[in-house]
Protein backbone atom coordinates (compact mmCIF):
# COMPACT_ATOMS: atom_id res chain seq x y z
CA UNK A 1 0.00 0.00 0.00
CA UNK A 2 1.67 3.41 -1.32
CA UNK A 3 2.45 5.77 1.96
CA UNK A 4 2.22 9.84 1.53
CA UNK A 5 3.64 12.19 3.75
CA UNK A 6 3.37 15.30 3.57
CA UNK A 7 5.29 17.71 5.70
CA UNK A 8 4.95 21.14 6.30
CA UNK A 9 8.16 23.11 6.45
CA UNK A 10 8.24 25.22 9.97
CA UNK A 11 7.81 27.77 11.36
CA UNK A 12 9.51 30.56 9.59
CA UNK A 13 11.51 33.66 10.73
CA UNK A 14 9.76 37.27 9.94
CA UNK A 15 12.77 39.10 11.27
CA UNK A 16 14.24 40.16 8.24
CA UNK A 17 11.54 42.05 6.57
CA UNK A 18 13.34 42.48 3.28
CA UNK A 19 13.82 39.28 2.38
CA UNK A 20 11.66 37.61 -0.02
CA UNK A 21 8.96 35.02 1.00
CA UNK A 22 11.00 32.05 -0.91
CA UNK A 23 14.03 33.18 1.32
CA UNK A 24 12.72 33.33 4.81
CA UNK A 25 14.88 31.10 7.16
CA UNK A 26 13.15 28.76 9.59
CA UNK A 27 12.91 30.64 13.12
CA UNK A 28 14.31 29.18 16.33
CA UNK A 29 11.14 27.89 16.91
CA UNK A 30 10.65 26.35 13.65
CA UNK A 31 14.30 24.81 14.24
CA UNK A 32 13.26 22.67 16.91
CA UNK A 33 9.63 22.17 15.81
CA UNK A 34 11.50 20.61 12.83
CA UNK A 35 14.58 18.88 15.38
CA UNK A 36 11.24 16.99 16.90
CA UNK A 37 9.71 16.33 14.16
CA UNK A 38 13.39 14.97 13.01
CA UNK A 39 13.11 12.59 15.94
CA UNK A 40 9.84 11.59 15.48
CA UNK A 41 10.97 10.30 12.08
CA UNK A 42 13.34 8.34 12.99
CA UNK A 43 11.83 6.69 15.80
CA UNK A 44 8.81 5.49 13.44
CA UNK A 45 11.36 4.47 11.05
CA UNK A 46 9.88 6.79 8.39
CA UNK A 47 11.48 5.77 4.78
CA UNK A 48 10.36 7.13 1.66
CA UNK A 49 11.81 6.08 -1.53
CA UNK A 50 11.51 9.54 -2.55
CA UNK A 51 11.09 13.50 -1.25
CA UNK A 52 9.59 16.24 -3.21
CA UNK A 53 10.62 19.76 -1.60
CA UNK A 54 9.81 23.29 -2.65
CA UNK A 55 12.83 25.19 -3.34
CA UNK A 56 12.25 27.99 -0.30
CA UNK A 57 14.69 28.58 2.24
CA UNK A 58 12.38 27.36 4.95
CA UNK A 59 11.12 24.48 3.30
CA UNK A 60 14.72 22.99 2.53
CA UNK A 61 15.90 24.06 6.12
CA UNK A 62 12.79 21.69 7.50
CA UNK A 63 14.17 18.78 4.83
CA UNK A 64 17.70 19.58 6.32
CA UNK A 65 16.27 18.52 9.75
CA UNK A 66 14.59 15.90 9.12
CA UNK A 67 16.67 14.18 6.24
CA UNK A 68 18.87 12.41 8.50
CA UNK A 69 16.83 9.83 9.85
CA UNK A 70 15.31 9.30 6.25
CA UNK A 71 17.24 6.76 5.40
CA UNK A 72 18.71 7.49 1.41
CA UNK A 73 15.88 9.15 -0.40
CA UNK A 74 16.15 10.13 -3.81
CA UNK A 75 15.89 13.94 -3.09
CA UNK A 76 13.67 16.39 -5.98
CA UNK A 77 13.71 20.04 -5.55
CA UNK A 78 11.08 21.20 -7.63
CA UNK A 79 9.68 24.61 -8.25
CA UNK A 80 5.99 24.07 -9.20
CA UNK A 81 5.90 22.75 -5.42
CA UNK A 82 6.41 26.59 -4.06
CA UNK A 83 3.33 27.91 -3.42
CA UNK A 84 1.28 25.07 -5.21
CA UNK A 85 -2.67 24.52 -4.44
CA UNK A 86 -3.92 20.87 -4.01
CA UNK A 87 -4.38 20.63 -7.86
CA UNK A 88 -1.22 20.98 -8.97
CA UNK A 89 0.73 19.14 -5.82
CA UNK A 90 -2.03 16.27 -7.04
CA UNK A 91 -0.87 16.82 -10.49
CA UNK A 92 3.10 16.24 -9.44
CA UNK A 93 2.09 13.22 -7.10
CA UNK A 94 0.25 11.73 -10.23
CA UNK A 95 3.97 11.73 -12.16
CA UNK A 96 5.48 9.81 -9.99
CA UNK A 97 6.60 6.90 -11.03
CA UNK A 98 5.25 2.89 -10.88
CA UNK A 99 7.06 1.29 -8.38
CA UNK A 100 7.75 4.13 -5.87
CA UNK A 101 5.37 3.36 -2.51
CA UNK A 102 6.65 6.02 -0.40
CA UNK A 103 6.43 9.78 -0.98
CA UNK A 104 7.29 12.55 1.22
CA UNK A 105 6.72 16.21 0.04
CA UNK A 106 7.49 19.07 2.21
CA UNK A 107 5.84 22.24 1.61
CA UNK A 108 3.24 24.45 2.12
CA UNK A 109 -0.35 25.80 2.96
CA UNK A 110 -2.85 26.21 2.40
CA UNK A 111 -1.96 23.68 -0.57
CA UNK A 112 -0.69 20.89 1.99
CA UNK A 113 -3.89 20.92 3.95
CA UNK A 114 -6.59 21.08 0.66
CA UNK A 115 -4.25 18.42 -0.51
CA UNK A 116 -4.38 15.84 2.28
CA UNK A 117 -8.57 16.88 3.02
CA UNK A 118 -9.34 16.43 -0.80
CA UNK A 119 -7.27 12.71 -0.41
CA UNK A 120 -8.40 11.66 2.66
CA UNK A 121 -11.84 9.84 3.05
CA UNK A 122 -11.29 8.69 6.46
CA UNK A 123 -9.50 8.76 9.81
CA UNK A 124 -9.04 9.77 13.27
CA UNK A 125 -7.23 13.16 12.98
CA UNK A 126 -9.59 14.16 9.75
CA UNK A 127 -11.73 16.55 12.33
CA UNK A 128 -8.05 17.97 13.27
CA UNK A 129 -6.83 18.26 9.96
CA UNK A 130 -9.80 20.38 9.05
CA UNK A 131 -8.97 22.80 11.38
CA UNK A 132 -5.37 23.67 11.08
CA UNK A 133 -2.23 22.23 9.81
CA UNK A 134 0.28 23.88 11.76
CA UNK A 135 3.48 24.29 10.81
CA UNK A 136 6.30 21.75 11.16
CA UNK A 137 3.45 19.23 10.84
CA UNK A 138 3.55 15.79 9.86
CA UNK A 139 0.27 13.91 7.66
CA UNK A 140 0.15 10.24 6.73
CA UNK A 141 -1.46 8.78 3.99
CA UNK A 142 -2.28 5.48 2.78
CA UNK A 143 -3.83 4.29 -0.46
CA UNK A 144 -4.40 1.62 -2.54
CA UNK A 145 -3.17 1.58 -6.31
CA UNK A 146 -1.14 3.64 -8.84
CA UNK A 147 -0.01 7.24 -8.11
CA UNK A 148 -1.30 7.78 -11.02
CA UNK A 149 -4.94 6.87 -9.93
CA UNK A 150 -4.87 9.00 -7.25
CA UNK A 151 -7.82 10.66 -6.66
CA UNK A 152 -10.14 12.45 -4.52
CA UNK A 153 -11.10 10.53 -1.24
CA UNK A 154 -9.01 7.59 -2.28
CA UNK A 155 -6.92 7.66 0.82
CA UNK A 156 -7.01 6.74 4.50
CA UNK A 157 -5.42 9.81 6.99
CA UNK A 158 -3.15 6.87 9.03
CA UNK A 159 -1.73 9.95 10.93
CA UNK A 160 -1.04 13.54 11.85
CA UNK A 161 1.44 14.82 14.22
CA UNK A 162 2.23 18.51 14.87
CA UNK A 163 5.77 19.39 16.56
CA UNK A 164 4.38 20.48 19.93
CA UNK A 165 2.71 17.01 19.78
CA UNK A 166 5.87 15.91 20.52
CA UNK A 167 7.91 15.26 23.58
């Protein structure tokens, strides 16, 4: 059964007011949202055959984090992830190919969040998920078939957990 993660990036810094919204840096906070979120990852022996990351500062800072107890991904930055609504993030998750049963994109909202409600038909944390996706948080997924069947409600949400979930 393919597995979907999807991870938003942290929480990112607003103290350089100049910079571009692609080049914020995570914040301290967002460091060790992403440091627990890190652990939690490789205490659930999280392993996906492949990550899809935007390109922004913040989102590869998060993917810096985490990366280490991800085993050896095959690593994409892509640009259409930046900013992308549930359509297109659908779109890119449709491309990937036969054979791959683990995906973990790290990115953003609101995308991230229409993405995993439009997915998800079922699961404990839906009610949750509805409400927020904060940042630094982690969203499981599990379907059955091709990525390139994936559709609306096809998927079952086997999991949620935001940073500050964390010990």
């Amino acid at each position: 059964m393919p597995q979907l993660y999807l991870l938003r990036h942290a929480r990112s810094s607003w103290d350089e007011p100049g910079l571009s919204d692609r080049d914020r840096p995570l914040s301290p906070r967002g460091r060790r949202a992403a440091k627990r979120i890190a652990e939690h990852v490789r205490a659930e022996h999280i392993r996906p055959e492949l990550v899809l990351c935007s390109p922004a500062i913040r989102a590869r800072q998060t993917l810096a984090r985490v990366r280490r107890g991800l085993g050896d991904p095959k690593v994409s930055f892509e640009e259409v992830l930046y900013a992308a609504d549930a359509d297109q993030l659908l779109e890119r998750l449709r491309a990937v190919p036969a054979g791959v049963e683990s995906v973990l994109l790290v990115g953003h909202n609101p995308g991230l969040q229409d993405l995993a409600l439009e997915l998800a038909r079922e699961g404990e944390r839906l009610g949750k998920l509805r409400e927020k996706l904060p940042t630094g948080t982690l969203v499981t997924l599990a379907f059955e078939g091709a990525w390139s069947d994936l559709r609306s409600g096809r998927a079952v949400l086997a999991g949620s957990v935001a940073p500050r979930e964390l010990p």
